[in-house]
Protein backbone atom coordinates (compact mmCIF):
# COMPACT_ATOMS: atom_id res chain seq x y z
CA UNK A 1 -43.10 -14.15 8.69
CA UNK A 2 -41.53 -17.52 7.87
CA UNK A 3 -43.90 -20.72 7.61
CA UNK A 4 -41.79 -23.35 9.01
CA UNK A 5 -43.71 -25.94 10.75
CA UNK A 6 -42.19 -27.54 14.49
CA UNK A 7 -41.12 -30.43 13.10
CA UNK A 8 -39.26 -28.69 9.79
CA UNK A 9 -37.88 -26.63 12.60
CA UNK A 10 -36.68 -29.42 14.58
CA UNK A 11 -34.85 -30.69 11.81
CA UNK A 12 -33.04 -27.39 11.31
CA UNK A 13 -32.21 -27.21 14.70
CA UNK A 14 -30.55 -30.57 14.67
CA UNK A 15 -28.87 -29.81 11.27
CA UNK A 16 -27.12 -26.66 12.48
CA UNK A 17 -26.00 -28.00 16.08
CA UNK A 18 -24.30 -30.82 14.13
CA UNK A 19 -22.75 -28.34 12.56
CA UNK A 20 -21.20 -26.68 15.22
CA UNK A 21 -20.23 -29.50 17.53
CA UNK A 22 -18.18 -30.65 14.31
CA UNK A 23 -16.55 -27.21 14.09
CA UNK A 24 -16.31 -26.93 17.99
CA UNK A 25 -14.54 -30.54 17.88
CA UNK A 26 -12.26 -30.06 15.22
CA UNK A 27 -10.48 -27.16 16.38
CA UNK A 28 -12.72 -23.63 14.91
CA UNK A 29 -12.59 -20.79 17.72
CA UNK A 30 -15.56 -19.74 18.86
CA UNK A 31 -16.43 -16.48 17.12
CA UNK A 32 -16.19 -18.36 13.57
CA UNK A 33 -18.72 -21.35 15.21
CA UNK A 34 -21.41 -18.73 16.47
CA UNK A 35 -21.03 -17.25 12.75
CA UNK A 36 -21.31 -19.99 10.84
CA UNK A 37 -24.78 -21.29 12.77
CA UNK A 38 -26.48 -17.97 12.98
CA UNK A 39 -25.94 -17.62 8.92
CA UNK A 40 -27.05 -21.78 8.96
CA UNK A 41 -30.25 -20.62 10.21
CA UNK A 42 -30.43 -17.80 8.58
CA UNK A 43 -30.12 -19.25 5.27
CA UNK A 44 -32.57 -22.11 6.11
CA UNK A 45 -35.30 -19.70 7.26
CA UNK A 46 -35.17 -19.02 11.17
CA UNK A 47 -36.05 -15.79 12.59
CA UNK A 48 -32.62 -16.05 14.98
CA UNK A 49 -30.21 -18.80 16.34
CA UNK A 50 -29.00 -18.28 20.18
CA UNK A 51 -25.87 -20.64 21.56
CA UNK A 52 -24.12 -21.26 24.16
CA UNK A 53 -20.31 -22.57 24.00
CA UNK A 54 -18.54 -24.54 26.22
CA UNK A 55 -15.57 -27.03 25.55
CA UNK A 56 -17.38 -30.25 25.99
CA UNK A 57 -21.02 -29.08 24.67
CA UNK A 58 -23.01 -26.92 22.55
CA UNK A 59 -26.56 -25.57 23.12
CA UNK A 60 -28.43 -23.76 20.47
CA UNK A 61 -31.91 -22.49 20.17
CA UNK A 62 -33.68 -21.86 16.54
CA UNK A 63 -36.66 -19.02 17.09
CA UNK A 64 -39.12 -19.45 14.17
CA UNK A 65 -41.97 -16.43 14.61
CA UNK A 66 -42.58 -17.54 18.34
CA UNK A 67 -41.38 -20.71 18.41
CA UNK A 68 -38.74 -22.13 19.96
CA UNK A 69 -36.28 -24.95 19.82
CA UNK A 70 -33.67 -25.72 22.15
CA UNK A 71 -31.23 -28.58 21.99
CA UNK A 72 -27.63 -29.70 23.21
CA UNK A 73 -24.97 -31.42 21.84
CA UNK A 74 -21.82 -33.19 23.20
CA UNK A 75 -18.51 -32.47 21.47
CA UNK A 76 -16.15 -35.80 21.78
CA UNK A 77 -12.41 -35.28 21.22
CA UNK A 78 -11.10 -35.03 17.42
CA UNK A 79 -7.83 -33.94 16.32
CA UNK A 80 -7.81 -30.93 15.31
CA UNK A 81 -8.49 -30.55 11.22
CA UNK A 82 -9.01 -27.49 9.35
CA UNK A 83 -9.85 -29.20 5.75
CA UNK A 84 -13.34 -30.19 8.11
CA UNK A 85 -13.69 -26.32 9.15
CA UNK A 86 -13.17 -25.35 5.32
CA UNK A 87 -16.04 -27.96 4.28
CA UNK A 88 -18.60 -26.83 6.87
CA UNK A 89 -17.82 -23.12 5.72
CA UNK A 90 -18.09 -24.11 2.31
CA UNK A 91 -21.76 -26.07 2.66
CA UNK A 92 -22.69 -23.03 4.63
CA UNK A 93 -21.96 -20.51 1.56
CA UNK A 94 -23.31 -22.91 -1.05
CA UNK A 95 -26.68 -22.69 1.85
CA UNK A 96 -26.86 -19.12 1.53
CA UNK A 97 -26.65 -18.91 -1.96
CA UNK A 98 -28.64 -21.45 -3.96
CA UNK A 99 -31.05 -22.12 -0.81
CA UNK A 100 -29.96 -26.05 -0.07
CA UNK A 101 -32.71 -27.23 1.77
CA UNK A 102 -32.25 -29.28 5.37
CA UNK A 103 -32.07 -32.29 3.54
CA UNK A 104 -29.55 -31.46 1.65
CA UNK A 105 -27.17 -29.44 3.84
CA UNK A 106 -27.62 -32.89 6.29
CA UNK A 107 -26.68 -34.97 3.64
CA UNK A 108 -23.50 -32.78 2.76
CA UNK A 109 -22.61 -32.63 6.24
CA UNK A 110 -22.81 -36.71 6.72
CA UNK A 111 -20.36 -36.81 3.18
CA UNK A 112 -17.72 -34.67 5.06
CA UNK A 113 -14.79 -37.22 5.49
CA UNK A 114 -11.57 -36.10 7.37
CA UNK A 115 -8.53 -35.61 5.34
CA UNK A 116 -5.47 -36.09 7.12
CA UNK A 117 -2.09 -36.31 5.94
CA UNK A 118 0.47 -38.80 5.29
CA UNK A 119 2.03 -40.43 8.16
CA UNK A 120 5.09 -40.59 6.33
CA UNK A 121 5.37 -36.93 4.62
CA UNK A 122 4.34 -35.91 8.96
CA UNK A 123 7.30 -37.71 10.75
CA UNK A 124 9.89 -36.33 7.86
CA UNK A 125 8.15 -32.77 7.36
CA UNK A 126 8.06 -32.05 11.56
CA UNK A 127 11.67 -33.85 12.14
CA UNK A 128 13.14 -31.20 9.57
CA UNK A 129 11.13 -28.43 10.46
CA UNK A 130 12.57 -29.20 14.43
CA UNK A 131 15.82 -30.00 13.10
CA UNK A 132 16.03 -26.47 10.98
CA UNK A 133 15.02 -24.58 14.01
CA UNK A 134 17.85 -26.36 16.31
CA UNK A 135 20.19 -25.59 13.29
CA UNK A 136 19.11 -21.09 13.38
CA UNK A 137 19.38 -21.83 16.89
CA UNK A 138 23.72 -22.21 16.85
CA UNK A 139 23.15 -26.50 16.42
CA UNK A 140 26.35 -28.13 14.69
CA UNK A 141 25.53 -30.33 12.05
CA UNK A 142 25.60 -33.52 13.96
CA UNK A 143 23.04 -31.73 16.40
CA UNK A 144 20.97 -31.21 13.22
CA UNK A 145 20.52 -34.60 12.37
CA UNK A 146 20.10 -35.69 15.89
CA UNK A 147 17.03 -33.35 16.33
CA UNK A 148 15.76 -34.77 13.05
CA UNK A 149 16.15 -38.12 14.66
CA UNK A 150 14.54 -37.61 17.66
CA UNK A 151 11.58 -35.09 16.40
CA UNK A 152 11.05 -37.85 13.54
CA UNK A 153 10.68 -40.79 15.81
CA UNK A 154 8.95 -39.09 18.84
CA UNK A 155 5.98 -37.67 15.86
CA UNK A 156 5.77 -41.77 15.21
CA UNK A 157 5.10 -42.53 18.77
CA UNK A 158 2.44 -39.70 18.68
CA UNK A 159 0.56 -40.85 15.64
CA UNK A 160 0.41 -44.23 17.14
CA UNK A 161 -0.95 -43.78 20.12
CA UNK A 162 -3.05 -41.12 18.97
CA UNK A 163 -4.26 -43.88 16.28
CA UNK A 164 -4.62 -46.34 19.69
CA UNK A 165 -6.88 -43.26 21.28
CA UNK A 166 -5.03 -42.75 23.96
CA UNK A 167 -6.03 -39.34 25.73
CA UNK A 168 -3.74 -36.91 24.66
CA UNK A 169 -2.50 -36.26 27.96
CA UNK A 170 -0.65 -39.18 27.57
CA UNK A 171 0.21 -38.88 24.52
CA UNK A 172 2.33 -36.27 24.96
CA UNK A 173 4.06 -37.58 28.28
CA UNK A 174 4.89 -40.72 25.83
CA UNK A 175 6.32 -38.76 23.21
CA UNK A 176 7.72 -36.26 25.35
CA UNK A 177 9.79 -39.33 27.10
CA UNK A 178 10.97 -41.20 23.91
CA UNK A 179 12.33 -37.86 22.21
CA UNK A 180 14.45 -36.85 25.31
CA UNK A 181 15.62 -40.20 25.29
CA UNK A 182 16.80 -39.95 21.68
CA UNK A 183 17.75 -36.45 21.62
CA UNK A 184 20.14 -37.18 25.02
CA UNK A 185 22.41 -39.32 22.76
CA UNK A 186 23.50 -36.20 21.68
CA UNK A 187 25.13 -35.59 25.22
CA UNK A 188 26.95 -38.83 25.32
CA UNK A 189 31.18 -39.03 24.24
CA UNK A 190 30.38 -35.37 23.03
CA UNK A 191 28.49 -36.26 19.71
CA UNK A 192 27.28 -33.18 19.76
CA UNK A 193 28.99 -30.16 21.23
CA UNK A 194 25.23 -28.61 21.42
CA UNK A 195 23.09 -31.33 22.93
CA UNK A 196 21.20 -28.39 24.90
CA UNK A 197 19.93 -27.30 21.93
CA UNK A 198 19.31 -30.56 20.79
CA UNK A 199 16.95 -31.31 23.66
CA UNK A 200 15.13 -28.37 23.75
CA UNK A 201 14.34 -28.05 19.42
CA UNK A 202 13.35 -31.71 19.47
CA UNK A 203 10.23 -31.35 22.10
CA UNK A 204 9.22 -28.35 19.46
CA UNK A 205 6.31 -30.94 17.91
CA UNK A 206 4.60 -30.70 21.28
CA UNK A 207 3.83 -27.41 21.65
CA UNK A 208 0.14 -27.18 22.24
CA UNK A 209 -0.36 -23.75 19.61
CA UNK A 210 -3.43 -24.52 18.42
CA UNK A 211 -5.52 -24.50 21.66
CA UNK A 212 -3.44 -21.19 23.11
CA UNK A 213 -4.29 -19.22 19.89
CA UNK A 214 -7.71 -20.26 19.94
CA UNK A 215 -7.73 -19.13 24.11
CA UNK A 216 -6.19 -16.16 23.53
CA UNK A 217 -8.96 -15.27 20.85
CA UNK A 218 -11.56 -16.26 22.51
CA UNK A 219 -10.46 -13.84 25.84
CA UNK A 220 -10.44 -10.81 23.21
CA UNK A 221 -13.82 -11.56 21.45
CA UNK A 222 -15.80 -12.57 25.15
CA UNK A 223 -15.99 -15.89 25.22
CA UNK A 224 -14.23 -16.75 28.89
CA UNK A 225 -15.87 -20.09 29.23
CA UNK A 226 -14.49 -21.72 26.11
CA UNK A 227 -11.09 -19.27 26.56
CA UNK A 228 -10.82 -20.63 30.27
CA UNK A 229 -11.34 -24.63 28.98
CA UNK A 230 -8.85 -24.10 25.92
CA UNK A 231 -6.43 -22.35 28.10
CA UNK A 232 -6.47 -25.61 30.84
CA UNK A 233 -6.36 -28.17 27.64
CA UNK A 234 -3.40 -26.68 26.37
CA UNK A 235 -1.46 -26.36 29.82
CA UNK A 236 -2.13 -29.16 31.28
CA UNK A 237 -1.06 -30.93 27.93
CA UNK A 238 2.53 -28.68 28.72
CA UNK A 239 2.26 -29.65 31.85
CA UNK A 240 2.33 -33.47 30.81
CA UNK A 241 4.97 -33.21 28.50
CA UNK A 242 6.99 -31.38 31.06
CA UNK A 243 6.64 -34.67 32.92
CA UNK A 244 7.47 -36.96 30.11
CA UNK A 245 10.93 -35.16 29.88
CA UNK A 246 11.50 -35.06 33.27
CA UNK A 247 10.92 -38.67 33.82
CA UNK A 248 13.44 -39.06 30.69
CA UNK A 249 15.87 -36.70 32.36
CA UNK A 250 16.01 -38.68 35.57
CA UNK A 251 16.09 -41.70 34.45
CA UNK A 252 19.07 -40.78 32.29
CA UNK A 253 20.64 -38.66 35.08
CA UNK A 254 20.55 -35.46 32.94
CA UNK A 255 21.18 -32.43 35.02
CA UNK A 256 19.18 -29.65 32.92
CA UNK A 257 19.71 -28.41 29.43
């Protein structure tokens, strides 16, 4: 039987939920969250952890002999960041296998810093990547560098207002809008002799993968809640960017792709 006294149990509580609202914010699916905590409190001596996910929350419970603890935790929007996932996953192997203490695991948890990369290396790296996938679709070269173009300036105007923390809904109508505008100048005095595909590669960067994978999992290991919330993020973040090129479409009098 584990001696673990309410307040040392408290603290463990508090230790793991932090734990999982980080991984639940930063973009880990479900099955890998409820993993990670139950072997959190395993390592740090509860009897059994119990949570319950949804997108905007966690609740967990520690059981220590007959104790319980119960305590929830609100998950604010991050951008999605696996190095953060990798860290927690790491602390929680190091936890299990030279027996950190609360203390410790806390303090490695508050050292975790965010590791993003350069804005610069981004807006080249996803213009190309668009730009090579307009190019296997049939895109002439002058289509090519016109997705580049478009993809690279419309991932600027998504770091910045992302940096400005505007809700991503609007982020992607914003983006959405400026890279149809750039990627129609394909269609004018025939530049291009594929502007379709021009327009359609370009809007590539806003594809919303991470949150339909993470749905789709979820639905297959039983967790509908966070499946159902992951599944509205990601289309109603479509559904926005859908607008953004529309908007640009009208505006420009563009009849389709």
């Amino acid at each position: 039987m584990n001696q673990i006294s309410i307040e040392e149990q408290k603290s463990i509580t508090t230790v793991i939920i932090k734990a999982a609202v980080m991984l639940l914010e930063h973009g880990a699916e479900s099955r890998l969250i409820e993993q990670i905590s139950l072997r959190f409190g395993k390592a740090l001596g509860c009897d059994s952890v119990e949570m319950s996910l949804i997108p905007s929350a966690v609740v967990l419970t520690t059981l220590v002999s007959e104790n319980s603890h119960t305590t929830t935790r609100r998950a604010h929007r991050q951008p999605i960041n696996m190095s953060v996932v990798h860290e927690i996953l790491q602390i929680c192997i190091s936890c299990e296998h030279h027996h950190d203490n609360v203390q410790i695991v806390r303090d490695k948890l508050h050292a975790i810093r965010r590791n993003y990369y350069n804005k610069w290396l981004l807006i080249v790296t996803i213009g190309l990547s668009c730009a090579a996938f307009s190019h296997l679709h049939g895109s002439d070269w002058v289509g090519f560098w016109m997705t580049f173009l478009a993809a690279s300036i419309g991932m600027g105007v998504r770091i910045l207002l992302s940096s400005k923390d505007f809700a991503p809904s609007i982020v992607f109508a914003m983006s959405a809008f400026v890279i149809t505008l750039v990627a129609s100048l394909s269609s004018y005095h025939d530049i291009s002799a594929t502007s379709n595909i021009v327009l359609s590669s370009s809007v590539l960067l806003l594809v919303p993968g991470f949150p339909y994978i993470n749905a789709i999992l979820d639905v297959f290991k039983g967790y509908l809640s966070m499946a159902w919330g992951r599944w509205m993020q990601a289309t109603v973040l479509t559904f926005m960017k859908s607008i953004g090129m529309i908007l640009a479409m009208s505006l420009l009098k563009i009849q389709g792709w």
